[in-house]
Protein backbone atom coordinates (compact mmCIF):
# COMPACT_ATOMS: atom_id res chain seq x y z
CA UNK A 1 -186.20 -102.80 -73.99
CA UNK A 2 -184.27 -99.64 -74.84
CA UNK A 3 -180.69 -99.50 -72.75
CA UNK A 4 -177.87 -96.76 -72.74
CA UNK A 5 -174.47 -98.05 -72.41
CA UNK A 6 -171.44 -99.82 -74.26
CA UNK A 7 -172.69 -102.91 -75.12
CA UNK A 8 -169.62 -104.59 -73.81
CA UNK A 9 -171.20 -103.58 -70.46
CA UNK A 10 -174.38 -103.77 -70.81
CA UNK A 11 -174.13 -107.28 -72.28
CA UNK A 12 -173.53 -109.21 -69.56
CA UNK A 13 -176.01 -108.02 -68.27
CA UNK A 14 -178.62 -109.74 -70.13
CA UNK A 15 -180.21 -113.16 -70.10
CA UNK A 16 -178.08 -115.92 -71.76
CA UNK A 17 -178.94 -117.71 -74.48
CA UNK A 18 -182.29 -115.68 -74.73
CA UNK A 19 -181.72 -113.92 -78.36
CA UNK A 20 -182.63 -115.78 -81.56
CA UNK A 21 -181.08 -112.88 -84.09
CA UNK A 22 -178.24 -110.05 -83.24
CA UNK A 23 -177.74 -107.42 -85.90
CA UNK A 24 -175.44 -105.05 -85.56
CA UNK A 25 -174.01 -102.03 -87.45
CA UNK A 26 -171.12 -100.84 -85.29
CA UNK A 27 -168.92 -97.69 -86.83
CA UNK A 28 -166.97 -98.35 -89.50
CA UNK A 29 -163.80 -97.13 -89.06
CA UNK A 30 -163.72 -94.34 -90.94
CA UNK A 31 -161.18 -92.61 -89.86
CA UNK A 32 -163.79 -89.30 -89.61
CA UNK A 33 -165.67 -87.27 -87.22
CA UNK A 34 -169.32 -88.82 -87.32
CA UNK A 35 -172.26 -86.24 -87.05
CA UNK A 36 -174.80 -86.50 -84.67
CA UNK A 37 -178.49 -85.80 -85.04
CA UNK A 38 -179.11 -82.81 -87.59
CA UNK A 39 -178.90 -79.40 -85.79
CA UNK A 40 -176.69 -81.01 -83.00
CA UNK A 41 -173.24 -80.34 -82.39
CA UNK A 42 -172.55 -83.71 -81.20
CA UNK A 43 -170.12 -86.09 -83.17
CA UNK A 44 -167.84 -89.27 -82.50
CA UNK A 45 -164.15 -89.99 -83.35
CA UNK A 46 -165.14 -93.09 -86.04
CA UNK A 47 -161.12 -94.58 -85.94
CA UNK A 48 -159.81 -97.19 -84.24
CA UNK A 49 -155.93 -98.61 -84.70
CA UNK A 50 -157.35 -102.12 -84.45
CA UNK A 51 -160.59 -102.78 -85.38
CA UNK A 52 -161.78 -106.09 -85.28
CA UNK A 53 -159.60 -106.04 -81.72
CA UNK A 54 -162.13 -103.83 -80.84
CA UNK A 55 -165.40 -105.03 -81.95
CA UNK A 56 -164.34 -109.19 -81.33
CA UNK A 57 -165.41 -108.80 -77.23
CA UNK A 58 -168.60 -107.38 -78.38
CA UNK A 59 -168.98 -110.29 -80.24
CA UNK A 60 -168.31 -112.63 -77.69
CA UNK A 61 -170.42 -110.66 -75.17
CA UNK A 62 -173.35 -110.72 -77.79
CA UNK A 63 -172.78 -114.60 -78.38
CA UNK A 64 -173.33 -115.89 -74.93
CA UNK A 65 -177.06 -114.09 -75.49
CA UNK A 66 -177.67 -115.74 -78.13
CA UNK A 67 -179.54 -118.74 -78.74
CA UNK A 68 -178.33 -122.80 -79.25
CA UNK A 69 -179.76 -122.14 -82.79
CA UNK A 70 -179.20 -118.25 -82.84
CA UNK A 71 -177.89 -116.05 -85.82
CA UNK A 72 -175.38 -113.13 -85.48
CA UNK A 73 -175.27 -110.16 -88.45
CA UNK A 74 -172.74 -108.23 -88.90
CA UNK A 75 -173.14 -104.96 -90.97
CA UNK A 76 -170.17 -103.70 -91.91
CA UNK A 77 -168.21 -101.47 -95.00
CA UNK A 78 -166.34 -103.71 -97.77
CA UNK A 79 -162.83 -101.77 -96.22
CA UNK A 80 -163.11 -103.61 -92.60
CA UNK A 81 -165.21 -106.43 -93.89
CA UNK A 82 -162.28 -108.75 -95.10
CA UNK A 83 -160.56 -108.31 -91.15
CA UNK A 84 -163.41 -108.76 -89.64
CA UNK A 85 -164.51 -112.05 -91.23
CA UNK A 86 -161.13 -113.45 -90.85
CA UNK A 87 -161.88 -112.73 -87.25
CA UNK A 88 -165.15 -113.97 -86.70
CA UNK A 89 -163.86 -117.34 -88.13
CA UNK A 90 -161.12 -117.34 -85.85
CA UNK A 91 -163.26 -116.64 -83.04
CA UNK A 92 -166.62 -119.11 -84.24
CA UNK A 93 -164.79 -121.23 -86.76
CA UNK A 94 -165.63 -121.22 -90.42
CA UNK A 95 -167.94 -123.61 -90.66
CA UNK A 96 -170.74 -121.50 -88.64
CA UNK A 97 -170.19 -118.75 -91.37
CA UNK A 98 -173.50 -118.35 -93.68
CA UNK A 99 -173.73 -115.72 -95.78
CA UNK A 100 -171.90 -113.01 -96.72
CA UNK A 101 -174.56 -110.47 -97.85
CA UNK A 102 -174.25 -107.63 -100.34
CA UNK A 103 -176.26 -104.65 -99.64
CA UNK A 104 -176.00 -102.59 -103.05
CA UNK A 105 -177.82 -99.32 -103.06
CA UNK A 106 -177.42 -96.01 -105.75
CA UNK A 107 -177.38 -93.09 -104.09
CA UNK A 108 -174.66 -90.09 -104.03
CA UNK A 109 -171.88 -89.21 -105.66
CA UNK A 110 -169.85 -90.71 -107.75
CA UNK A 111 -165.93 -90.93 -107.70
CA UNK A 112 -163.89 -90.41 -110.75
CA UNK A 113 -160.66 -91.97 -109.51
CA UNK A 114 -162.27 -95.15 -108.74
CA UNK A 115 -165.16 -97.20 -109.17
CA UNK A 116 -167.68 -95.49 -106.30
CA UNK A 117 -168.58 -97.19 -103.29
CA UNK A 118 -172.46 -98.17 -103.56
CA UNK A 119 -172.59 -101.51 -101.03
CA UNK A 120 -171.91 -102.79 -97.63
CA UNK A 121 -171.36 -106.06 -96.31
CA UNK A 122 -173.77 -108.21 -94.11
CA UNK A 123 -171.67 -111.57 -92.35
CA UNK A 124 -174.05 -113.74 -91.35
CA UNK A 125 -172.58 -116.75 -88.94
CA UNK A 126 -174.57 -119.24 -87.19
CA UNK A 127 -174.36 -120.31 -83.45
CA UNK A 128 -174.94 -124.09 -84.93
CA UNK A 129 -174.08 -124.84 -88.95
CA UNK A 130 -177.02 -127.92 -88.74
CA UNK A 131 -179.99 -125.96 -86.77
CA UNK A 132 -180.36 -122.73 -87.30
CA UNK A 133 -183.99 -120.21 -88.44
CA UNK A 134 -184.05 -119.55 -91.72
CA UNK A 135 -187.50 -119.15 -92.69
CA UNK A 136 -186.63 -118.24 -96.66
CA UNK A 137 -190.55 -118.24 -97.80
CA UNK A 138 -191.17 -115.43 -95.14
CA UNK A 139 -189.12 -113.01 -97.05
CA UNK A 140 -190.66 -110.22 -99.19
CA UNK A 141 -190.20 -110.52 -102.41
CA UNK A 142 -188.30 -108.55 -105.23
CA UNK A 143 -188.98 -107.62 -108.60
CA UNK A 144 -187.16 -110.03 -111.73
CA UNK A 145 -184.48 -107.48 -113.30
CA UNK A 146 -185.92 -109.05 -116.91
CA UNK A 147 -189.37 -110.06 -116.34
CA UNK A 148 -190.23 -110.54 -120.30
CA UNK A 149 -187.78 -113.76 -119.53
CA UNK A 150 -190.27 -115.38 -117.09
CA UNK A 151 -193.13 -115.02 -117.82
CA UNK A 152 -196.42 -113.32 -116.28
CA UNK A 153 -197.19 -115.05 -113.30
CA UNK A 154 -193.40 -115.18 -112.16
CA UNK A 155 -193.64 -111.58 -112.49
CA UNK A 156 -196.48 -110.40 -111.16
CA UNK A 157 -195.67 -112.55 -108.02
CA UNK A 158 -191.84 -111.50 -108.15
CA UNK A 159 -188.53 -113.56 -107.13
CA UNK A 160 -186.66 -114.29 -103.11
CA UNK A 161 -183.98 -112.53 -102.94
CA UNK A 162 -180.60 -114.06 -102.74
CA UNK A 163 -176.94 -112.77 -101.44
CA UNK A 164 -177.09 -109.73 -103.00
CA UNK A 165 -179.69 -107.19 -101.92
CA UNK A 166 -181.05 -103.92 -103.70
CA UNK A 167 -182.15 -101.66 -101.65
CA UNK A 168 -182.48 -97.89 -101.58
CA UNK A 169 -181.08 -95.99 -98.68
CA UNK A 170 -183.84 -94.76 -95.95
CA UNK A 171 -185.67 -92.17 -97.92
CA UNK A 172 -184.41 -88.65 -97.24
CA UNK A 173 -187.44 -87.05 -96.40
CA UNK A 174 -189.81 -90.15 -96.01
CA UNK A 175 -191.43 -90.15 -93.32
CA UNK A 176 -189.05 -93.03 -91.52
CA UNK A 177 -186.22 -91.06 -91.50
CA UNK A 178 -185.27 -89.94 -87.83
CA UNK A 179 -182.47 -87.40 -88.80
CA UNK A 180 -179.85 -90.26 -87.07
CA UNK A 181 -176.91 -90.33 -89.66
CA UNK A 182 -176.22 -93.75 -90.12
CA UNK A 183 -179.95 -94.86 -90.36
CA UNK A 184 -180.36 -98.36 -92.12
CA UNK A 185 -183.79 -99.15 -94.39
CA UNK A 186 -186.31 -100.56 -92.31
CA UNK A 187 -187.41 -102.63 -95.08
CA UNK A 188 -183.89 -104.71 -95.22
CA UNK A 189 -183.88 -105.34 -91.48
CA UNK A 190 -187.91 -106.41 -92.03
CA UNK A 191 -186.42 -109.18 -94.10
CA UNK A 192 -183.95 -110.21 -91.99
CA UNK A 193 -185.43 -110.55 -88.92
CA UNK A 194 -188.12 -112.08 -90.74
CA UNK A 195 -186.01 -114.91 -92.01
CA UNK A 196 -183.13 -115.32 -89.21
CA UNK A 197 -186.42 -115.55 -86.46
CA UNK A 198 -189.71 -116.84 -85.43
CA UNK A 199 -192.96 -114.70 -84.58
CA UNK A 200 -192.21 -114.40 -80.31
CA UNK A 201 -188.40 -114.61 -80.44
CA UNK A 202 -186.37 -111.80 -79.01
CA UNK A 203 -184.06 -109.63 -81.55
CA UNK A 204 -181.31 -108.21 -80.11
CA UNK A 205 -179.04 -104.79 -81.42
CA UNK A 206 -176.35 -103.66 -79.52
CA UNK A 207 -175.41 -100.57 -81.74
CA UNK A 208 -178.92 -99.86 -82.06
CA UNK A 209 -178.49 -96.41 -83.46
CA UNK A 210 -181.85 -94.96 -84.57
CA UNK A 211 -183.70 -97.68 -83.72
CA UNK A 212 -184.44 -99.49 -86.96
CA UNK A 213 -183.90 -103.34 -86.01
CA UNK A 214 -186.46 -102.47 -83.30
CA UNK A 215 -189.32 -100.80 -85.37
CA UNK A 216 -188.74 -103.95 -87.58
CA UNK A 217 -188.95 -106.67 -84.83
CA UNK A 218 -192.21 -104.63 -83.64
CA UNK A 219 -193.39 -105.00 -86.92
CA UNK A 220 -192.81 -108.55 -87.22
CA UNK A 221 -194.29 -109.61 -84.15
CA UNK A 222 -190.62 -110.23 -82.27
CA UNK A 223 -189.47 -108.73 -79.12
CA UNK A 224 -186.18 -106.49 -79.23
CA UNK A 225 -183.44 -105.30 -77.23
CA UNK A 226 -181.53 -102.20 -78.34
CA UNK A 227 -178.60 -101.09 -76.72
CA UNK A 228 -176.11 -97.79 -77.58
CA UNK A 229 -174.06 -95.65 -75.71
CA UNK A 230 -174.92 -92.47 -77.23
CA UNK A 231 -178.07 -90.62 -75.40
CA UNK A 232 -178.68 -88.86 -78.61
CA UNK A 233 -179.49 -92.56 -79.98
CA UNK A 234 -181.49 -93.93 -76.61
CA UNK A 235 -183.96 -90.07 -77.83
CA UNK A 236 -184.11 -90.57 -81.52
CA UNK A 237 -185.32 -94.89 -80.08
CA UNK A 238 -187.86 -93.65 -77.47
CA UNK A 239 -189.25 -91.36 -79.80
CA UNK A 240 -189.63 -94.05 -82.95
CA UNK A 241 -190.86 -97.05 -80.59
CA UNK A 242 -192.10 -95.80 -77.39
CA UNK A 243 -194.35 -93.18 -77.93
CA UNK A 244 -196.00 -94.73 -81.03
CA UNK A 245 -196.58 -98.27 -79.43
């Protein structure tokens, strides 16, 4: 199910308690234009004077969706992710906080006033601290950073990965990127909706952007949801998922 709108209208909308995972990757605050879709003209104001004011009522519209043992991600930059936590355990209480995940990717450039920017930050809070999905042995697997230490087999058959993930941006001109600007690797949200859900369950994005969460539910045998307000997004999703079912 693709569906234009704010989320914080669209929401309500939905079935309760029907989601087992919501990712999202809402704007970052910025404080910049965002570009649309290459070629287009469109772009978005990306600042807001209170952030996690704005994004909490999404939350709570996205948590009555979810699940008695449901799983909320929240993809964020390491500049709003301190707020927003602090939020989030205001607004769920700390003890259904998980994870805080560290995306780390090396691509761009590089800053010589300051140690560059090469992460984001992935909160992970649970609807229920003692039953939750978390199916750790379904996750891919990544390569030991010293595999002389460990010997062959380990190797060959690689590590889990833990709180801190390395990944590389969505290749520039592989043949899963859509053009959409803020386009996350299908192969992270793969792993997570392979681990926060069961084959059948329904994944749920409400700033669904280019469509990735989707693609990776379809390719994990989950249903999905996607929601976004921007019609250049609701395209670039029909495109990806409908036409290539």
């Amino acid at each position: 199910m693709i569906l234009l709108g704010d989320c914080l209208i669209v929401l309500p909308t939905l079935e309760a308690a029907s989601c087992q995972l919501c990712y999202i990757d809402p704007p970052f605050n910025t404080g910049k234009a965002r570009q649309g879709l290459r070629g287009s003209t469109a772009a978005y104001e990306d600042t807001f004077e209170d952030f996690p004011g704005w994004l909490l009522p999404r939350v709570e519209a996205i948590l009555r969706c979810l699940t008695p043992q449901g799983t909320l991600m929240v993809h964020l930059d390491p500049r709003e992710a301190p707020y927003v936590r602090v939020a989030l355990d205001g607004l769920l209480g700390r003890d259904h906080f998980l994870n805080e995940i560290v995306w780390a990717y090396d691509y761009g450039g590089r800053s010589r006033t300051r140690w560059s920017a090469k992460h984001d930050t992935i909160l992970v809070y649970v609807m229920d601290p003692e039953h939750y999905t978390f199916n750790l042995a379904a996750s891919d697997r990544i390569p030991y950073m010293a595999p002389g230490l460990v010997g062959a087999e380990k190797a060959r058959l690689g590590k889990l990965p833990t709180d801190v993930h390395w990944h590389t941006i969505a290749p520039t001109n592989g043949p899963e990127r859509t053009g959409y600007p803020t386009q996350k690797p299908l192969g992270l949200l793969r792993r997570w909706v392979a681990v926060h859900s069961d084959p059948g369950d329904t994944v749920l994005d409400a700033f669904a952007g280019s469509g990735t969460t989707g693609a990776a539910a379809r390719l994990e045998g989950r249903k999905y949801i996607l929601i976004d307000e921007n019609p250049e997004a609701i395209k670039v999703m029909k495109e990806r998922l409908l036409e290539k079912v």
